[in-house]
C-alpha atoms as a PDB file:
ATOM      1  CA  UNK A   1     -17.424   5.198  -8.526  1.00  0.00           C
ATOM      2  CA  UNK A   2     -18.503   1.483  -7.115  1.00  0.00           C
ATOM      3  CA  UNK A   3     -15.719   0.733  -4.076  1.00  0.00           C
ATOM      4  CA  UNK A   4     -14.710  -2.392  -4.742  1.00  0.00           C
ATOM      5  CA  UNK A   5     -12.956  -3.536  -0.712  1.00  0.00           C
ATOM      6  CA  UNK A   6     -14.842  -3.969   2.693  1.00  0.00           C
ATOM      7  CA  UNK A   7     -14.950  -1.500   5.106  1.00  0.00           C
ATOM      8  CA  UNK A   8     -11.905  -3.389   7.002  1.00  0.00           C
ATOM      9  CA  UNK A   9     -10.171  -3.017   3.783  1.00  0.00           C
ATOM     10  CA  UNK A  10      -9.905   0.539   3.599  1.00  0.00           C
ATOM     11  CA  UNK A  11      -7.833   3.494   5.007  1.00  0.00           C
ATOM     12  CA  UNK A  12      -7.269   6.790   5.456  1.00  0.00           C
ATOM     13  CA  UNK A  13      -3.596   8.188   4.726  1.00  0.00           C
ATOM     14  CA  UNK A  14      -3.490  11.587   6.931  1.00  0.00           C
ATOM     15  CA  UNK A  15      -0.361  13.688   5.930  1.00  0.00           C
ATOM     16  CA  UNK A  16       1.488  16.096   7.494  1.00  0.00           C
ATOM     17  CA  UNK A  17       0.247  19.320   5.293  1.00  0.00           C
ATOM     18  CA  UNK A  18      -3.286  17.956   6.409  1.00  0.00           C
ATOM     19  CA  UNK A  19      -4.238  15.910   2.974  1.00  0.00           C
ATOM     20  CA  UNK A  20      -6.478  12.953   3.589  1.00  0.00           C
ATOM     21  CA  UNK A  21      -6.405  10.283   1.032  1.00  0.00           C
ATOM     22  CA  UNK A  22      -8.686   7.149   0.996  1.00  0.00           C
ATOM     23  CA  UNK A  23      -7.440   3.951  -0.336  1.00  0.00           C
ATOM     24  CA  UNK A  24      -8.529   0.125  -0.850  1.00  0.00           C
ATOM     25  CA  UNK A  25      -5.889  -2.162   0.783  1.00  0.00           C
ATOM     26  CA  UNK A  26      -4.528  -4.148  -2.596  1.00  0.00           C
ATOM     27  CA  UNK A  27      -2.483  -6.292  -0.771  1.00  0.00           C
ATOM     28  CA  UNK A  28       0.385  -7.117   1.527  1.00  0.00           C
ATOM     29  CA  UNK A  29       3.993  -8.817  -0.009  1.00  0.00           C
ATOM     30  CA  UNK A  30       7.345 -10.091   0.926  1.00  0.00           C
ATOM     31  CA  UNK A  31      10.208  -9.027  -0.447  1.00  0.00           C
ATOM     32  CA  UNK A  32      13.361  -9.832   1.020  1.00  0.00           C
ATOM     33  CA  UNK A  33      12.157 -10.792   4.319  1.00  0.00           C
ATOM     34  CA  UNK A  34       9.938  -7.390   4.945  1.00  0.00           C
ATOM     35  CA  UNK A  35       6.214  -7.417   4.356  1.00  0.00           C
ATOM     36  CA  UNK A  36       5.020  -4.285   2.353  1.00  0.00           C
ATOM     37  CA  UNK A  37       1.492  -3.035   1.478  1.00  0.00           C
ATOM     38  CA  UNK A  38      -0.038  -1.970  -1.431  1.00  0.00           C
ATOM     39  CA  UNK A  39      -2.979   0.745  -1.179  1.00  0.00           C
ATOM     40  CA  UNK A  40      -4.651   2.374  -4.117  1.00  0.00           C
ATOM     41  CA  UNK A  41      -6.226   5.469  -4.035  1.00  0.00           C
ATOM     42  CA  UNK A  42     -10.079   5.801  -4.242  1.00  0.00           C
ATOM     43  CA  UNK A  43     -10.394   8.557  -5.352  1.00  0.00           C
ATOM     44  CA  UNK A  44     -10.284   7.545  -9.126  1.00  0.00           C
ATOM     45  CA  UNK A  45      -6.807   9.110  -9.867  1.00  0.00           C
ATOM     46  CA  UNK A  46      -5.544   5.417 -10.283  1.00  0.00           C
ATOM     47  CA  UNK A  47      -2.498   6.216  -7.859  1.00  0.00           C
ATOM     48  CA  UNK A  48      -1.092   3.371  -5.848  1.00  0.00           C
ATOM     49  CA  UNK A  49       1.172   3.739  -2.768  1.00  0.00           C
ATOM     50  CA  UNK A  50       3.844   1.493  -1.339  1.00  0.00           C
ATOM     51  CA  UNK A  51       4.791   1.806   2.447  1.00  0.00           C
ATOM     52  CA  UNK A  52       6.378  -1.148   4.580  1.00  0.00           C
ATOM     53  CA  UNK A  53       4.264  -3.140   6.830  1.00  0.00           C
ATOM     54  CA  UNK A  54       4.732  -4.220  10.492  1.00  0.00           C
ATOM     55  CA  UNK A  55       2.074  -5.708  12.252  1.00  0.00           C
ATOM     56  CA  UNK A  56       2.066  -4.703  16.234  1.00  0.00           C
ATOM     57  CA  UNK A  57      -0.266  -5.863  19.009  1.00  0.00           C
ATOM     58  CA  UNK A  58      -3.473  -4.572  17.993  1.00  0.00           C
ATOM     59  CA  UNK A  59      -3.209  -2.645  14.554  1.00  0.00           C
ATOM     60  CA  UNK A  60      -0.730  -2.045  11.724  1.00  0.00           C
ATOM     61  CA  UNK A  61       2.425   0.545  11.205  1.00  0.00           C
ATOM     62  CA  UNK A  62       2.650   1.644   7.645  1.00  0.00           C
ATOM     63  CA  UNK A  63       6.566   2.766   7.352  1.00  0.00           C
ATOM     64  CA  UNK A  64       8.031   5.012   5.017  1.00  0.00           C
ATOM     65  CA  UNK A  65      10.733   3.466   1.995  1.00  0.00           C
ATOM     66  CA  UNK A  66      13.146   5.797   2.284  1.00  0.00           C
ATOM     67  CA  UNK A  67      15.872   4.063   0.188  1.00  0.00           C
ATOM     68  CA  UNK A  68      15.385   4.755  -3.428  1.00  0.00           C
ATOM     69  CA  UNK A  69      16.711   1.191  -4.288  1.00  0.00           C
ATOM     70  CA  UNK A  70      14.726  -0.138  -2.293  1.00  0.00           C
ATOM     71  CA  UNK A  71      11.755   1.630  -3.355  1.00  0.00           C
ATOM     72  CA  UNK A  72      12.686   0.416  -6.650  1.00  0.00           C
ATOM     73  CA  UNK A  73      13.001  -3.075  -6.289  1.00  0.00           C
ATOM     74  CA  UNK A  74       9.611  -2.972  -3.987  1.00  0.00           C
ATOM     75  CA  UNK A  75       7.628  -1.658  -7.366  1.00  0.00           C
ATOM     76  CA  UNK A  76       9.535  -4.068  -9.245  1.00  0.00           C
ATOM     77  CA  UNK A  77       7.869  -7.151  -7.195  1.00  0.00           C
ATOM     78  CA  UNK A  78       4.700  -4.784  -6.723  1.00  0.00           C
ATOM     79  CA  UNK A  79       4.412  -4.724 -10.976  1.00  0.00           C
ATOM     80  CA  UNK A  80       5.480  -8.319 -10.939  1.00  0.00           C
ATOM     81  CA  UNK A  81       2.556  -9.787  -8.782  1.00  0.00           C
ATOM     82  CA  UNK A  82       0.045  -7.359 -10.514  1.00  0.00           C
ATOM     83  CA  UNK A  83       1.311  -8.664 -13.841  1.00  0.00           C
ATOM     84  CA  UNK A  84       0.249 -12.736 -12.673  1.00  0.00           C
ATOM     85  CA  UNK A  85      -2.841 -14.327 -13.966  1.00  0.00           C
ATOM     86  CA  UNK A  86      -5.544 -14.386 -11.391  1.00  0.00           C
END
């Protein structure tokens, strides 16, 4: 599979039952005043992920939606952007 992003566009999600998934950075979007990211995983399962996004001094905090509404109206806006002509 051809990776598509830089090496500054990718990532490594590292969870807590020691999985490791490697995504492409899609992009970062507003919605309602908080900046979320999109990340797609590369490893050709076509799964995307939503987490907020804060920028700090010299990196990036990916943080958890918790709120089911929220969630909801995140991959709303998510499906919304991805739907726009390029």
């Amino acid at each position: 599979m051809e990776n598509k992003y830089g090496e500054d566009e990718i990532l490594t999600l590292d969870y807590d039952d020691g999985v490791s998934i490697t995504c492409g950075i899609m992009g970062i979007f507003d919605v309602d005043g908080q900046d979320y990211i999109a990340l797609e995983a590369l490893d050709g399962s076509e799964e995307v992920y939503l987490y907020g996004y804060r920028e700090n001094d010299e990196d990036f905090d990916l943080l958890d939606i918790d709120d089911e509404q929220t969630f909801e109206k995140v991959a709303a806006e998510f499906e919304s952007l991805m739907d726009e002509p390029l």
